[in-house]
C-alpha atoms as a PDB file:
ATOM      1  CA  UNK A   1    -144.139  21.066 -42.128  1.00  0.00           C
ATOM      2  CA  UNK A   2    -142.472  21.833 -45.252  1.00  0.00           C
ATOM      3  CA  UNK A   3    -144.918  20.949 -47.281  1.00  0.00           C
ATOM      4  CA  UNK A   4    -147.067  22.795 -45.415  1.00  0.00           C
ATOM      5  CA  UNK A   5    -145.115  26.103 -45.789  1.00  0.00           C
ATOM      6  CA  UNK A   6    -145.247  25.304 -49.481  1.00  0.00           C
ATOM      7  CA  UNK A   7    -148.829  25.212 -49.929  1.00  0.00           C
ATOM      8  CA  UNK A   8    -149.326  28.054 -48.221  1.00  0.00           C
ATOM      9  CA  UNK A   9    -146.988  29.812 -50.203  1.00  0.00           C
ATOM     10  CA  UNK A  10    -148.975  28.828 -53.230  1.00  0.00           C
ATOM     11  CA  UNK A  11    -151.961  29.758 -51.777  1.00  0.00           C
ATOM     12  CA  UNK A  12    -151.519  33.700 -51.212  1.00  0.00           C
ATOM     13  CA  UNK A  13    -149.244  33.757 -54.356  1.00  0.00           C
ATOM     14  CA  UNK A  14    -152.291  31.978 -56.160  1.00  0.00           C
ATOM     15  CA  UNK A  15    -154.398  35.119 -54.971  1.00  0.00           C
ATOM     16  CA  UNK A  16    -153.659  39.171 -56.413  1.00  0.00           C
ATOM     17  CA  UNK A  17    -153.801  40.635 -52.494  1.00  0.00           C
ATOM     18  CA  UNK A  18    -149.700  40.149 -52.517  1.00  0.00           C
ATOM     19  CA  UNK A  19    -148.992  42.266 -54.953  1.00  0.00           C
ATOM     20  CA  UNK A  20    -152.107  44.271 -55.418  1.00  0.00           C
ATOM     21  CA  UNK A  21    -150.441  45.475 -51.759  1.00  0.00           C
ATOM     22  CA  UNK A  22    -147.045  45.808 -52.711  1.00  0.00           C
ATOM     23  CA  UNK A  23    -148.303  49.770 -55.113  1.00  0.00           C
ATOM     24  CA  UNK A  24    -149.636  51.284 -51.725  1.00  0.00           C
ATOM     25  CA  UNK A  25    -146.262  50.247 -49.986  1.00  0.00           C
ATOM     26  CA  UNK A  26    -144.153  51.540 -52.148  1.00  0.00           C
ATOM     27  CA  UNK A  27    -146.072  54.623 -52.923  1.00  0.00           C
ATOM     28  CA  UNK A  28    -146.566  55.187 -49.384  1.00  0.00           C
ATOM     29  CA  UNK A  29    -142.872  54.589 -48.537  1.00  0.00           C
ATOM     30  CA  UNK A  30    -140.999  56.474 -51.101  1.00  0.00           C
ATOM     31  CA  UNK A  31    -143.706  59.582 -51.353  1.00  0.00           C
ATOM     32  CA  UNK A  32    -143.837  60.096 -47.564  1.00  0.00           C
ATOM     33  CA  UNK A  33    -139.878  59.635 -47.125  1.00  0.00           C
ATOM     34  CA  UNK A  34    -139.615  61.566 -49.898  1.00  0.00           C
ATOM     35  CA  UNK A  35    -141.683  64.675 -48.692  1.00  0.00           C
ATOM     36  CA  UNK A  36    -140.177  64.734 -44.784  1.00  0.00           C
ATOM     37  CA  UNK A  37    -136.991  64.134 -46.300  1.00  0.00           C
ATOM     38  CA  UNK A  38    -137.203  67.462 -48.543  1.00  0.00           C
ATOM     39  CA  UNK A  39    -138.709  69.244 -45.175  1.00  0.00           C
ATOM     40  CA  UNK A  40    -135.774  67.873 -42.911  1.00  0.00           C
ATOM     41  CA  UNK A  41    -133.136  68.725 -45.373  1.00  0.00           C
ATOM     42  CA  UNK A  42    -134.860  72.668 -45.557  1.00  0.00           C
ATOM     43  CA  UNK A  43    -134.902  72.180 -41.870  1.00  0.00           C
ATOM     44  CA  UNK A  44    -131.395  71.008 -41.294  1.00  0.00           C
ATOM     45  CA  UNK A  45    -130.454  74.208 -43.283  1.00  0.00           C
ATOM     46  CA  UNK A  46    -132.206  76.478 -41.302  1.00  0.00           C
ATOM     47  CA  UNK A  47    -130.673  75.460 -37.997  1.00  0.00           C
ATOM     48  CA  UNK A  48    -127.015  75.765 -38.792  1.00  0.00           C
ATOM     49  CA  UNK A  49    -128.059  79.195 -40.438  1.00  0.00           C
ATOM     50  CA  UNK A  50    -129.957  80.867 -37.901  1.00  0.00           C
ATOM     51  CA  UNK A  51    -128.422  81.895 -34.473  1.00  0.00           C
ATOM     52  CA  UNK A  52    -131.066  80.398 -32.256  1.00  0.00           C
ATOM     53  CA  UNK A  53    -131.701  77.818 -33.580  1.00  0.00           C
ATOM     54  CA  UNK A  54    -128.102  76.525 -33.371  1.00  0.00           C
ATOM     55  CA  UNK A  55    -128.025  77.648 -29.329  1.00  0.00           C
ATOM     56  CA  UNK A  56    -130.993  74.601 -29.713  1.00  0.00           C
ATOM     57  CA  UNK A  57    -128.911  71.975 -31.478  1.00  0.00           C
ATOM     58  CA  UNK A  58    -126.210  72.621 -29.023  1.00  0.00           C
ATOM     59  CA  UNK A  59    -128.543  72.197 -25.972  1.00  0.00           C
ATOM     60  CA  UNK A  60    -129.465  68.880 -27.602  1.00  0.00           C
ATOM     61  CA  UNK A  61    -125.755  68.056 -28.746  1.00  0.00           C
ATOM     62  CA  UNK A  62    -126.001  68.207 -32.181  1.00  0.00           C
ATOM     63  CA  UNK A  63    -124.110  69.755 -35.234  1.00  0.00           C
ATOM     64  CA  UNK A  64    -126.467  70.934 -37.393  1.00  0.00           C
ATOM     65  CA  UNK A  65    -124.388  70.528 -40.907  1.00  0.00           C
ATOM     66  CA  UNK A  66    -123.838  66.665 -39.817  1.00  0.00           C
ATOM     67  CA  UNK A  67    -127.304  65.744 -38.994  1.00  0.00           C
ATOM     68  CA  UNK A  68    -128.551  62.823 -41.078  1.00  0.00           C
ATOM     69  CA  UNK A  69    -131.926  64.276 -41.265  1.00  0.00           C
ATOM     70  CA  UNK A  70    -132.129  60.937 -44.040  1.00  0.00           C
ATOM     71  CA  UNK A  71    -132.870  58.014 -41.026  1.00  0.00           C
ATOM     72  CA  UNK A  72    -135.591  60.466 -40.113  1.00  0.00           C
ATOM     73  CA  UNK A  73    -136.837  60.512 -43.341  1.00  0.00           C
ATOM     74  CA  UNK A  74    -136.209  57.143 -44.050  1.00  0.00           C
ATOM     75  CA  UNK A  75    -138.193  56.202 -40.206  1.00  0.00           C
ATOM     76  CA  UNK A  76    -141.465  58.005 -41.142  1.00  0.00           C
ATOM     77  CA  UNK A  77    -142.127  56.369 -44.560  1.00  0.00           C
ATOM     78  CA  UNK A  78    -141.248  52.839 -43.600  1.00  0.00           C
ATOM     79  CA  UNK A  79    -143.214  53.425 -40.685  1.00  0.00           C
ATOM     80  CA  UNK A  80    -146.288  54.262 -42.104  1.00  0.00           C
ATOM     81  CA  UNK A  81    -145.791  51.623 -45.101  1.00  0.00           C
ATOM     82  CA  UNK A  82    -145.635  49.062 -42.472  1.00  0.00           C
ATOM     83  CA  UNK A  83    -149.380  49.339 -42.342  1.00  0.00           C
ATOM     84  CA  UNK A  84    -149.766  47.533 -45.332  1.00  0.00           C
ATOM     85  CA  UNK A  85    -147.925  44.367 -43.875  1.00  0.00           C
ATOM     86  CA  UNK A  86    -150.356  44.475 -41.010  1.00  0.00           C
ATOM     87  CA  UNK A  87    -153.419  44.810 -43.624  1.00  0.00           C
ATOM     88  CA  UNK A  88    -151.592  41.391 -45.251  1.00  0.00           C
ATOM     89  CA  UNK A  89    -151.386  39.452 -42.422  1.00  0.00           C
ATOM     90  CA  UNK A  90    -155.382  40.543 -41.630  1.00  0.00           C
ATOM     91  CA  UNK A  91    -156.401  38.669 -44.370  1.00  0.00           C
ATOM     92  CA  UNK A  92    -154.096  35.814 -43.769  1.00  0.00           C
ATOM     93  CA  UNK A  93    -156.767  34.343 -41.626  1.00  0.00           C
ATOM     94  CA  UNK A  94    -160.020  36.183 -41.121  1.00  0.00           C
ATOM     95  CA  UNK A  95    -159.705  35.965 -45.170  1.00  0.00           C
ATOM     96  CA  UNK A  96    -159.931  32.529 -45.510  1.00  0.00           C
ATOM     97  CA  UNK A  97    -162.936  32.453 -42.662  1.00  0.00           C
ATOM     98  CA  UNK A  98    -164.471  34.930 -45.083  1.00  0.00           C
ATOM     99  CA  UNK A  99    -163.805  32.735 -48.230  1.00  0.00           C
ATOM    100  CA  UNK A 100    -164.714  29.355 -46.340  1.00  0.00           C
ATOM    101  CA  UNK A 101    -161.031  28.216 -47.217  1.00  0.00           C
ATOM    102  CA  UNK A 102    -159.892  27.598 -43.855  1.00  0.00           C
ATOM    103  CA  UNK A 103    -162.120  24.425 -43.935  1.00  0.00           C
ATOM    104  CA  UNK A 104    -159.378  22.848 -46.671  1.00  0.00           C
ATOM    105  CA  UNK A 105    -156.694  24.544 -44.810  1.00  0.00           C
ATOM    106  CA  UNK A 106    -157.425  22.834 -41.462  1.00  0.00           C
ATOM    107  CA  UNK A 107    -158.666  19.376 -42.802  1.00  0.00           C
ATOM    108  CA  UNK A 108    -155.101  18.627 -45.079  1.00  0.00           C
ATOM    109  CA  UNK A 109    -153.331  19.561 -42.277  1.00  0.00           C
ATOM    110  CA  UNK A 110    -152.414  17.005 -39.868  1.00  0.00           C
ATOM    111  CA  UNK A 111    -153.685  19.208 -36.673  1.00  0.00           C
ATOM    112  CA  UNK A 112    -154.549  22.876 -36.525  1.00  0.00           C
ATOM    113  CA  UNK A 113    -151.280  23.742 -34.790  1.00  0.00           C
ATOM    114  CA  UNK A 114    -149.384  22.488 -38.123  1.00  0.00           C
ATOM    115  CA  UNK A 115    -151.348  24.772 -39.955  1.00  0.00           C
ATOM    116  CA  UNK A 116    -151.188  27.515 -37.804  1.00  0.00           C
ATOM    117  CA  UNK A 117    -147.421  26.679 -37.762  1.00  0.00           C
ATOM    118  CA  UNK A 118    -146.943  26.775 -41.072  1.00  0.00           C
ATOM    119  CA  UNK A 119    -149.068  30.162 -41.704  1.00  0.00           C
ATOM    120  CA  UNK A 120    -147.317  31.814 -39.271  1.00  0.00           C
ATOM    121  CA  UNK A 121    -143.551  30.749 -41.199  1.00  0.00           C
ATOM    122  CA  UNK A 122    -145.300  31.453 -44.427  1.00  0.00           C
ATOM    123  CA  UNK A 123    -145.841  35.046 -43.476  1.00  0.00           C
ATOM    124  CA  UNK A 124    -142.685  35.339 -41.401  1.00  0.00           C
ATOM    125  CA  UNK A 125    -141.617  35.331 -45.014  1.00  0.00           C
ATOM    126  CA  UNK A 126    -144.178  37.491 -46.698  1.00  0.00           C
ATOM    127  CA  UNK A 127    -143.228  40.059 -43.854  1.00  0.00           C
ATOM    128  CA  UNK A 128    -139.562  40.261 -44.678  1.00  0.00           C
ATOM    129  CA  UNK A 129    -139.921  40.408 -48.408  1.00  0.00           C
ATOM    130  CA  UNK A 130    -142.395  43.828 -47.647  1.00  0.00           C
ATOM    131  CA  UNK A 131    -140.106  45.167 -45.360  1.00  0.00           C
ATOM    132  CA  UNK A 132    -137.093  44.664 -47.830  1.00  0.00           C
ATOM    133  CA  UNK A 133    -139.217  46.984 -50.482  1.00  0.00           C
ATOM    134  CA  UNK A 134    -140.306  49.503 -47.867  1.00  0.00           C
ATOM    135  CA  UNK A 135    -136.493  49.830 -46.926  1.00  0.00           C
ATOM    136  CA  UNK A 136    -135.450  49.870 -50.967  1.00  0.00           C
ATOM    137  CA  UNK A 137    -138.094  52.009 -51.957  1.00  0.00           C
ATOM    138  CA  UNK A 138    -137.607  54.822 -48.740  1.00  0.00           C
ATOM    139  CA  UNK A 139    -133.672  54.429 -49.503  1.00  0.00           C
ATOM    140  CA  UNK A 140    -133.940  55.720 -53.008  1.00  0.00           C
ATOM    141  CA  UNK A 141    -136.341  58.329 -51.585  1.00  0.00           C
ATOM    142  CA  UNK A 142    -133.823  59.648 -49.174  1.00  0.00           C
ATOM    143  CA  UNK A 143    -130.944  59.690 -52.189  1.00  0.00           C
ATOM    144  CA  UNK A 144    -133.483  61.690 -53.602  1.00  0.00           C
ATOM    145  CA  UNK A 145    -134.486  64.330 -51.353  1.00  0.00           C
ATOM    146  CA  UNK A 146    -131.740  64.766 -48.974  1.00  0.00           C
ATOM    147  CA  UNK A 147    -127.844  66.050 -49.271  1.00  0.00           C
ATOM    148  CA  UNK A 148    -125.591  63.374 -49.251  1.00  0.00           C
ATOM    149  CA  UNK A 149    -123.728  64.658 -45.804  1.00  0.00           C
ATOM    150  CA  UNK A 150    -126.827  63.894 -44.476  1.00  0.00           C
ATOM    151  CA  UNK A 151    -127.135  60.207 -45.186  1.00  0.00           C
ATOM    152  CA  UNK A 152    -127.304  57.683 -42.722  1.00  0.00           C
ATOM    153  CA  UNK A 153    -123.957  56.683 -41.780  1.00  0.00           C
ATOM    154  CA  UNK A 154    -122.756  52.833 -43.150  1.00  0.00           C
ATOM    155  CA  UNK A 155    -123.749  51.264 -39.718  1.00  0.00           C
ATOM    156  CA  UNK A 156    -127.443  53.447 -39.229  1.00  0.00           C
ATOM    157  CA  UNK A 157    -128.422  52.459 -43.116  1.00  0.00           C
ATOM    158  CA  UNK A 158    -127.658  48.660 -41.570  1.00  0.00           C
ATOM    159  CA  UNK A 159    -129.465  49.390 -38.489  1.00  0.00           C
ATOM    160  CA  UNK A 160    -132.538  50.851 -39.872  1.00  0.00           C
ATOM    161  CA  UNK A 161    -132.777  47.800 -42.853  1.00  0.00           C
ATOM    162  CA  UNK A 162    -132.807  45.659 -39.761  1.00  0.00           C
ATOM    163  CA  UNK A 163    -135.185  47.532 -37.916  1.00  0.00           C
ATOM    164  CA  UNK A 164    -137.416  47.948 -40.734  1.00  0.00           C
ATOM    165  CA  UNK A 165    -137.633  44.133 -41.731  1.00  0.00           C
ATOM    166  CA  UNK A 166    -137.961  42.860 -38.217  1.00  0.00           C
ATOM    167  CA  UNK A 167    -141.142  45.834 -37.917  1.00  0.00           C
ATOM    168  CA  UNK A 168    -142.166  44.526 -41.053  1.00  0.00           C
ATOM    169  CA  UNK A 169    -142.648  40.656 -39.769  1.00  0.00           C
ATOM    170  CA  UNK A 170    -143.839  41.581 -36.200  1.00  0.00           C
ATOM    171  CA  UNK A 171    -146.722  43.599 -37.342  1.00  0.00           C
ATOM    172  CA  UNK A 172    -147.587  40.972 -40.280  1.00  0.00           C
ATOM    173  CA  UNK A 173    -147.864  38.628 -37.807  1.00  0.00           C
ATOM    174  CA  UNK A 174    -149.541  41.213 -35.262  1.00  0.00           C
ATOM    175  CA  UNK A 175    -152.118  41.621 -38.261  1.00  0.00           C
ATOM    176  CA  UNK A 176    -152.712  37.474 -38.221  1.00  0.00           C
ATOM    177  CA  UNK A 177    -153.671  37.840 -34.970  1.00  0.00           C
ATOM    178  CA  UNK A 178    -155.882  40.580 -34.754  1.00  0.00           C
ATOM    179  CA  UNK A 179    -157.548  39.410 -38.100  1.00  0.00           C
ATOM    180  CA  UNK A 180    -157.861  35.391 -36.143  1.00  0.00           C
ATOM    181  CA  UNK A 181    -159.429  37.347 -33.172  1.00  0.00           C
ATOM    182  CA  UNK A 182    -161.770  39.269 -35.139  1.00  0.00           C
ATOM    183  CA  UNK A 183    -162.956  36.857 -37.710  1.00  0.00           C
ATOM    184  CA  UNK A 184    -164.310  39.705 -39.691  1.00  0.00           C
ATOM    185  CA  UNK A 185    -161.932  41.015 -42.446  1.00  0.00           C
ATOM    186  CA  UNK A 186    -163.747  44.761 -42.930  1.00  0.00           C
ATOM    187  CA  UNK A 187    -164.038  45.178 -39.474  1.00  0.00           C
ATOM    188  CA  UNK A 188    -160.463  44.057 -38.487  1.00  0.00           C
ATOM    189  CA  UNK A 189    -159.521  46.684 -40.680  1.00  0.00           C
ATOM    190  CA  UNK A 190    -160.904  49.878 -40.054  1.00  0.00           C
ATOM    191  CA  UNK A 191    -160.184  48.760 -36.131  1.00  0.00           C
ATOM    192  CA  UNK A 192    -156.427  47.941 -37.206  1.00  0.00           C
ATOM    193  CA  UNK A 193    -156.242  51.476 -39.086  1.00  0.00           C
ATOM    194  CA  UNK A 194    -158.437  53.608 -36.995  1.00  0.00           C
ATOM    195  CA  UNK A 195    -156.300  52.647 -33.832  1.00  0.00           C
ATOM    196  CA  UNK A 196    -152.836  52.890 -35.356  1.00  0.00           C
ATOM    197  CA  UNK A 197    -153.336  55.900 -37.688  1.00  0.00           C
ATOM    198  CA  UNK A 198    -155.559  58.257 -35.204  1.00  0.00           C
ATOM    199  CA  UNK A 199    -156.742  56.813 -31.682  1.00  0.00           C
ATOM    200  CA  UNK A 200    -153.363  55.528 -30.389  1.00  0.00           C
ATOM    201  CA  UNK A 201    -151.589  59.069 -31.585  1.00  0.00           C
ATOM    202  CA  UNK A 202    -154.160  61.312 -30.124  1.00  0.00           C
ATOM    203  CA  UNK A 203    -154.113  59.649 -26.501  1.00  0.00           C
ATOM    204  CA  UNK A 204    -150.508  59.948 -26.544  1.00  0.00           C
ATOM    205  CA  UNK A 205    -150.682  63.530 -27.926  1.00  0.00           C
ATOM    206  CA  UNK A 206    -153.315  64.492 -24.782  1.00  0.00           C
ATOM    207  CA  UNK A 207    -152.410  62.679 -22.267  1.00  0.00           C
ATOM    208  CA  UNK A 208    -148.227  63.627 -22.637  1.00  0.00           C
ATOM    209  CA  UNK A 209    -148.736  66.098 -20.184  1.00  0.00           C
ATOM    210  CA  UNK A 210    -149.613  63.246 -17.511  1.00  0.00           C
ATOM    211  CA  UNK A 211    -147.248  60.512 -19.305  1.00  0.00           C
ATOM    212  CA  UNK A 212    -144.420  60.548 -21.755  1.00  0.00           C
ATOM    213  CA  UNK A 213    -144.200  57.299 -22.065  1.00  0.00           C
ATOM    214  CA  UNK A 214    -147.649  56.257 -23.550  1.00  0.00           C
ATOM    215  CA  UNK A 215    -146.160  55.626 -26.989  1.00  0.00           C
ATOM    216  CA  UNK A 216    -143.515  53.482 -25.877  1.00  0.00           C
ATOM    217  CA  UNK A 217    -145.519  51.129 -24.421  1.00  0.00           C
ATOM    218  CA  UNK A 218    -148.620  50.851 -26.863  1.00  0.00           C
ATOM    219  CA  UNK A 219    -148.876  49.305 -30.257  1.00  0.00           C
ATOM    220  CA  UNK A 220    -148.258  51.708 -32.465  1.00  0.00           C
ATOM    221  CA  UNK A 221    -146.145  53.872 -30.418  1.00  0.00           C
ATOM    222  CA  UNK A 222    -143.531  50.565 -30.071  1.00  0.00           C
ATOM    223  CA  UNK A 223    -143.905  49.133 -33.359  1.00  0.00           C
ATOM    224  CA  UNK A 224    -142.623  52.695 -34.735  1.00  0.00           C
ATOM    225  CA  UNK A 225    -140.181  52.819 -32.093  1.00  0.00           C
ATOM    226  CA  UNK A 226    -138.520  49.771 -33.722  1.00  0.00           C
ATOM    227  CA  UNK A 227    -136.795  52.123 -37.190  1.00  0.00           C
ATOM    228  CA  UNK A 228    -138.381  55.117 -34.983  1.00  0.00           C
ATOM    229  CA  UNK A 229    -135.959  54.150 -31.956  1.00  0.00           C
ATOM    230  CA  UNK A 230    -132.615  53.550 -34.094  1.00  0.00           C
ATOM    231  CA  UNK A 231    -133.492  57.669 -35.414  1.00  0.00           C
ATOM    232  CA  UNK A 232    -134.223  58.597 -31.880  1.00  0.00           C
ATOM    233  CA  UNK A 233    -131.070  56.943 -30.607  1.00  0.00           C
ATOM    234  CA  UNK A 234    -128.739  58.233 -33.456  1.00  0.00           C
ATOM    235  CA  UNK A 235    -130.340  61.995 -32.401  1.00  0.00           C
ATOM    236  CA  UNK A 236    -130.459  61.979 -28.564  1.00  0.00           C
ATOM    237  CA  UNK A 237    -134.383  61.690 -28.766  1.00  0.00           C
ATOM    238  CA  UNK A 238    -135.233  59.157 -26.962  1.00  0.00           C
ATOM    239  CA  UNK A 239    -136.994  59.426 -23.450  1.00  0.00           C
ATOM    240  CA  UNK A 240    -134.048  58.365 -21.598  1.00  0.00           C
ATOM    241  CA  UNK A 241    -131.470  60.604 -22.173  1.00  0.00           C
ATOM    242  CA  UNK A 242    -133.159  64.208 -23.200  1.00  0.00           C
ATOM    243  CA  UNK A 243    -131.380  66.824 -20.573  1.00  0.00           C
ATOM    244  CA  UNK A 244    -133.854  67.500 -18.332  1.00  0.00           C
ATOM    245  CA  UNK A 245    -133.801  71.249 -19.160  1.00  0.00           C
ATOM    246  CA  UNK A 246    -136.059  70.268 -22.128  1.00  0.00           C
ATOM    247  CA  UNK A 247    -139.732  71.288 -21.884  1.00  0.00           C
ATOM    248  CA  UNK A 248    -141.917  68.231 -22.343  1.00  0.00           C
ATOM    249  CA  UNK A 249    -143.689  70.123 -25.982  1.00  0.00           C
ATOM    250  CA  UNK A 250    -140.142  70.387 -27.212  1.00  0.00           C
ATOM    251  CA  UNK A 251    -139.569  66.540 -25.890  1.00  0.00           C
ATOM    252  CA  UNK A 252    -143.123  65.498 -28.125  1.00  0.00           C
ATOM    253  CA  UNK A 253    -142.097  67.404 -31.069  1.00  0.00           C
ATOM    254  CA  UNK A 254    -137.809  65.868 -31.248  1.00  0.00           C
ATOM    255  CA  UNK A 255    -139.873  62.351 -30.843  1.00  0.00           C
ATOM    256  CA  UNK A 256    -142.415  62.687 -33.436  1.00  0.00           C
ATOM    257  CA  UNK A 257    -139.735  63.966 -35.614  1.00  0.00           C
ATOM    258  CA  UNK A 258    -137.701  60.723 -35.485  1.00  0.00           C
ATOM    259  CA  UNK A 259    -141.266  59.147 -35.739  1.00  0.00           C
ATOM    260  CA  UNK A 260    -141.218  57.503 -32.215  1.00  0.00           C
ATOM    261  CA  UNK A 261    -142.892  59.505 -29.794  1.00  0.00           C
ATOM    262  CA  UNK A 262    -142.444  57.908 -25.672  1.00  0.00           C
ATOM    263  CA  UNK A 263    -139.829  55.670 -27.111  1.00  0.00           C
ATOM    264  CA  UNK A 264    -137.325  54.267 -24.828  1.00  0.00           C
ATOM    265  CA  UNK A 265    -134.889  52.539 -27.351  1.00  0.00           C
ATOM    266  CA  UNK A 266    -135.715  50.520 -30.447  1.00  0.00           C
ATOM    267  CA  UNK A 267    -134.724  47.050 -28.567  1.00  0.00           C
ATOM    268  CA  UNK A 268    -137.421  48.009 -25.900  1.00  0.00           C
ATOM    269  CA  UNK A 269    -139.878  49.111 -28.658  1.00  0.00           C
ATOM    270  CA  UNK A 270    -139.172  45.431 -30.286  1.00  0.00           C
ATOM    271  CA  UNK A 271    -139.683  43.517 -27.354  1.00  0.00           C
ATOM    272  CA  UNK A 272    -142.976  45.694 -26.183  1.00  0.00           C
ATOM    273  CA  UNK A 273    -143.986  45.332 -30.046  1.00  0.00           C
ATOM    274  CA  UNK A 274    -143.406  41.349 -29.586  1.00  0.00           C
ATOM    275  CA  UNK A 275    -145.314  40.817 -26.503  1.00  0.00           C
ATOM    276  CA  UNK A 276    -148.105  42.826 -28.134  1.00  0.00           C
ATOM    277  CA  UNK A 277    -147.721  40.146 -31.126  1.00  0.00           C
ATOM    278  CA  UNK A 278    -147.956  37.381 -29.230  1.00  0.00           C
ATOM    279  CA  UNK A 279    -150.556  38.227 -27.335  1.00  0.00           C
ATOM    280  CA  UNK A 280    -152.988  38.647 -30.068  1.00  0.00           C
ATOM    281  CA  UNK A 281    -151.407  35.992 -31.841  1.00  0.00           C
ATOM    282  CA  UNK A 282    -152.033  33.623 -29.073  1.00  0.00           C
ATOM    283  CA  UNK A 283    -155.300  34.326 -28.530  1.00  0.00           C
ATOM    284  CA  UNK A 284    -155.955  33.727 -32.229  1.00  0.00           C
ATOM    285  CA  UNK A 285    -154.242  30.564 -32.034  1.00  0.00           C
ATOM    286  CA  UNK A 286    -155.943  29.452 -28.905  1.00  0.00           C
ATOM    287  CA  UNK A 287    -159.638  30.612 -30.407  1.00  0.00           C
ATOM    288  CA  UNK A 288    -159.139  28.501 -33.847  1.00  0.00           C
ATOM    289  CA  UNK A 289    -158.123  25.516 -31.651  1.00  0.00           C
ATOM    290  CA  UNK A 290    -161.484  24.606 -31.721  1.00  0.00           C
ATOM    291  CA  UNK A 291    -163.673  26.816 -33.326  1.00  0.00           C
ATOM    292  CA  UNK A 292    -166.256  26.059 -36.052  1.00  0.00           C
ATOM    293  CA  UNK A 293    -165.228  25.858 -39.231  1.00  0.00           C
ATOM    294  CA  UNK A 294    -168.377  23.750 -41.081  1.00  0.00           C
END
């Protein structure tokens, strides 16, 4: 199995999609934690300046000159940069249908499940080493654009690191099973960014009047509750414990502001996220068991 791992290893680091994909993510992650960051910060300074908006921050528990409007920051960028992860793990597979090299990949591998095995370990790997950049580059954003009193504390920089690598895996392997299903790289995609960028947020934006929970329990909604669910907890956002005195619009807008609308707590949104992960993951796995590859 080790040598397995290796090769495979060699493999994507023979090709220019690893690090061709590493200037989106950290673009995306430290321009987008960057600009909410300079909006929260603004924001944080109008609510312990104006009268009713404190009365708000009170109903809600919070002091508005000790908010750490950074993990909020810090949530949306690594959030969205955990895309590109996803995008990776896509081409893990349906790739190398599309370039004909899963024939060599399957036939110097013992049995399918070794190789499988190994690419999934492989890009357990790739997924921590993008979700270590996304956390760098959004951390450096958030020095950047927010006042230092509003930093994550010690144990909520920890937290969201954490949080952000184990998003960063589960949706690169998420991505290896969507692309196995799919078998088409373009398609797999636009279907992959479509969904998680725009469907998934406007059913959860119409339908919150029926359901607050919609984006805790679909993809997107739990795979940003992961970093999204540590800001909600740290803020009181989450759907468990708003006081019920809060109108459901106010309830949307406090959870899309800690990026993590629906969410329950980040350890739900991870185990949600995983089941979603292996389920598409599985059926990959149990579709190449015996598919074609001449």
């Amino acid at each position: 199995m080790g040598n397995l791992v290796k090769a495979e290893f060699r493999k994507t680091l023979s090709l220019n999609t690893w690090w061709v994909l590493i200037i989106p993510l950290v673009l995306v992650a430290f321009w987008l934690t960057f600009a909410w960051g300079k909006i929260t910060n603004d924001f944080a300074d109008f609510l312990s300046s104006d009268s009713d908006a404190r009365q708000v921050t009170r109903l809600i528990g919070l002091d508005p000159n000790q908010v750490p409007v950074g993990l909020l920051a810090l949530a949306h960028g690594v959030n969205i940069a955990q895309l590109v992860p996803g995008l990776f793990g896509i081409f893990a597979l349906a790739g190398e249908y599309r370039s004909k090299t899963i024939t060599t990949t399957f036939l110097t591998a013992p049995n399918r499940i070794s190789a499988l095995t190994a690419k999934m370990l492989t890009y357990v790997g790739w997924g921590a080493i993008y979700g270590l950049i996304s956390f760098g580059v959004s951390a450096v954003a958030v020095m950047s654009s927010v006042d230092s009193g509003r930093w994550p504390s010690a144990g909520q920089w920890l937290a969201a690191l954490g949080g952000t690598v184990l998003a960063s895996v589960l949706v690169t392997l998420f991505g290896i099973g969507f692309g196995a299903v799919l078998r088409n790289v373009p398609l797999a995609v636009v279907l992959f960014l479509v969904w998680f960028l725009i469907v998934e947020n406007v059913l959860v934006i119409l339908l919150w009047g029926q359901t607050t929970l919609l984006g805790g329990i679909l993809p997107n909604g739990t795979a940003n509750g992961i970093v999204g669910g540590i800001a909600a907890d740290a803020f009181g956002f989450n759907s468990l414990n708003l006081p019920a005195d809060v109108t459901a619009g106010a309830q949307l807008l406090l959870q899309y502001a800690a990026a993590a609308p629906g969410v329950l707590s980040w350890w739900a949104s991870a185990l949600i996220f995983f089941a979603w992960t292996m389920l598409f993951f599985g059926l990959g796995w149990a579709g190449n068991q015996r598919r074609d590859i001449t």
